[in-house]
Structure formats: C-alpha cells, structure tokens
Protein backbone atom coordinates (compact mmCIF):
# COMPACT_ATOMS: atom_id res chain seq x y z
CA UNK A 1 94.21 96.75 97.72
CA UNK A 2 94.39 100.22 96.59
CA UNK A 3 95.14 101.77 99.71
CA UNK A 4 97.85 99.10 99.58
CA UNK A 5 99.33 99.99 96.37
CA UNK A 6 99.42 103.84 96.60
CA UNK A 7 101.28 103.46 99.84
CA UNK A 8 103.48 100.61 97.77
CA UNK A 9 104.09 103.70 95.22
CA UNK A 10 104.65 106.24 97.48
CA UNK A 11 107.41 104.38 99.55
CA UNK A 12 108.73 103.29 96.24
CA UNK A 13 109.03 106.98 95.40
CA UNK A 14 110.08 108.49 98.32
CA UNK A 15 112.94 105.60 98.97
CA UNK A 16 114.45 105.99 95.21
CA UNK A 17 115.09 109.69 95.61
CA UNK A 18 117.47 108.66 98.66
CA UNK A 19 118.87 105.25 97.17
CA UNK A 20 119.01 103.22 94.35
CA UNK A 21 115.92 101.96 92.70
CA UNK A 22 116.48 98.44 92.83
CA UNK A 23 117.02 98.80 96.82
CA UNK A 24 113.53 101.15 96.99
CA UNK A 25 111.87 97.82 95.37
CA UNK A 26 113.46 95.54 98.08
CA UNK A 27 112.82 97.67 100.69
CA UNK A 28 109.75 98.71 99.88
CA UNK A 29 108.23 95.10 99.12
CA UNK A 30 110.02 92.76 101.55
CA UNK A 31 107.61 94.00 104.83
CA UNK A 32 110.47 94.54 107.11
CA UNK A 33 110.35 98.69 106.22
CA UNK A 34 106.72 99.77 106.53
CA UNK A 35 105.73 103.08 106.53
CA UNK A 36 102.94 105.03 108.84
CA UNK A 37 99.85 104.22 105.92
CA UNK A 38 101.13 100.40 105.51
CA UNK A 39 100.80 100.41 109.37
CA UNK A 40 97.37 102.08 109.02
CA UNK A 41 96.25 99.35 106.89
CA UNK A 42 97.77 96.78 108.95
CA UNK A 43 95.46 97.85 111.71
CA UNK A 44 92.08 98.07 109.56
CA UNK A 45 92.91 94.57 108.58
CA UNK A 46 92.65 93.41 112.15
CA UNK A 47 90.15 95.28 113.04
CA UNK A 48 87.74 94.10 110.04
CA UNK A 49 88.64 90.63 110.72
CA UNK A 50 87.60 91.03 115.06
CA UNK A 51 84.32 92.54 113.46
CA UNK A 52 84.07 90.03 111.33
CA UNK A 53 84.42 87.55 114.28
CA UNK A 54 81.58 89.01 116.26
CA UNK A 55 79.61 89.43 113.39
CA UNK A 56 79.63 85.74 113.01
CA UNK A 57 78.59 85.83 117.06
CA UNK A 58 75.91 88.00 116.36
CA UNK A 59 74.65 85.94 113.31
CA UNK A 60 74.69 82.98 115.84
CA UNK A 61 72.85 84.51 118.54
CA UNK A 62 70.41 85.38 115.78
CA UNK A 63 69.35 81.78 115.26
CA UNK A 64 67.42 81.80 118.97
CA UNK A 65 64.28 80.99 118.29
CA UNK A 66 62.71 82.58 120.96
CA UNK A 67 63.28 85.75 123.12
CA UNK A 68 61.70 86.23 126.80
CA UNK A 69 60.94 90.00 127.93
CA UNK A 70 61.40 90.94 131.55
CA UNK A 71 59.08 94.18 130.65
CA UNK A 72 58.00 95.80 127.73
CA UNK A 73 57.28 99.59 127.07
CA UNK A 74 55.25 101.24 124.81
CA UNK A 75 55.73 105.21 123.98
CA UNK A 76 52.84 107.14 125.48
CA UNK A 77 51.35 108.84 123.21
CA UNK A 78 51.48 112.57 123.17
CA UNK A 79 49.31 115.34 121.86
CA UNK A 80 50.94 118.75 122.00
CA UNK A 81 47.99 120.82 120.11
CA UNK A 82 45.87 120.97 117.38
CA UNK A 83 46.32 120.83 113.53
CA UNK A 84 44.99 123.46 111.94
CA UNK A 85 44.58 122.62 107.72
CA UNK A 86 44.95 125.93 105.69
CA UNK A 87 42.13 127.00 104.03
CA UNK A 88 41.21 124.73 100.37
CA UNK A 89 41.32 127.12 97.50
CA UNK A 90 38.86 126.60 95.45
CA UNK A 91 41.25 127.77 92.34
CA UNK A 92 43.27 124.74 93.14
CA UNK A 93 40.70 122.25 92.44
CA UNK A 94 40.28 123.75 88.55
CA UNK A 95 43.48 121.79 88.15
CA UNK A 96 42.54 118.42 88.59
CA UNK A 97 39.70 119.02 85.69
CA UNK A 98 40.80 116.51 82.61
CA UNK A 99 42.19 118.57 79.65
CA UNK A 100 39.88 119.75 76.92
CA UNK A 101 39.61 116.89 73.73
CA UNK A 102 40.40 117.28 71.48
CA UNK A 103 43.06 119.93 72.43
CA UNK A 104 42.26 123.34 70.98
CA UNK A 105 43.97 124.13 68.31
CA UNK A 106 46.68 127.25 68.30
C-alpha cells in the first residue's frame, strides 16, 4: 500500500504541473492512466497471488503421509589431514582461578 501511494503522489505531482489539479486527481485515481511503478505493482500483485497458489499446492502435497525412496545417499565421509591443537598455556589456566574473598582492598 505504500508503494501504491507514493506512485499515487508522484503521478498526482507530475500530472498537476501539466494540467489542472482537479484533472491530475481524476486521472491519476480512475486506473485508466497508470504509470510504469503502478504497472510494476500490478505485476507483483499477480505474481504473489500465483505463489500464493502453489504455496497452497505445496502445503497440500505436504499432508502425504508417507514418502517412498528409489535410493538414498549418504555423504562419504572425508578426512583431508590432521588437527593439530596449539600448544595449552599454562598462563591461561590462572584465569579460570575464582577471585580472591573478600576482594582486597585498594
């Protein structure tokens, strides 16, 4: 609706520099004169509304209970190397150590 309405406004202004406002409104609002984005939006209409359609397919076809499988493939798994961990520093673990209590006072 606001795609709508800024091209509304924009034909509205466009049309009143060449005639009078009144006829901008009439032109503008009676869907005989549309311009290139009222067309635009035109088409994403339709096209939400087919999608819509075979979404409602889809949901359909969703309701099978059961599916059969001709074949079924599984990734191989692959091993390309080795990990190799980086070394624990031992200054790291002082970090985890709980905090002194009461805390020292400055």
């Amino acid at each position: 609706m606001i795609l709508q309405t800024t091209a509304w406004t924009g034909m509205l202004l466009s049309r009143s520099i060449s005639t009078s406002v009144a006829q901008a409104f009439e032109t503008t609002l009676d869907g005989k004169h549309p311009c290139a984005l009222c067309s635009a939006i035109a088409d994403g209409k339709q096209t939400e509304k087919q999608s819509e359609q075979n979404f409602e397919l889809l949901k359909k076809a969703g309701d099978l209970k059961f599916l059969k499988l001709n074949f079924l493939e599984t990734p191989s798994a692959v091993l390309v190397g080795t990990l190799d961990w980086p070394p624990l520093l031992l200054r790291a673990c002082a970090l985890f150590a709980a905090p002194p209590t009461p805390p020292p006072l400055a």
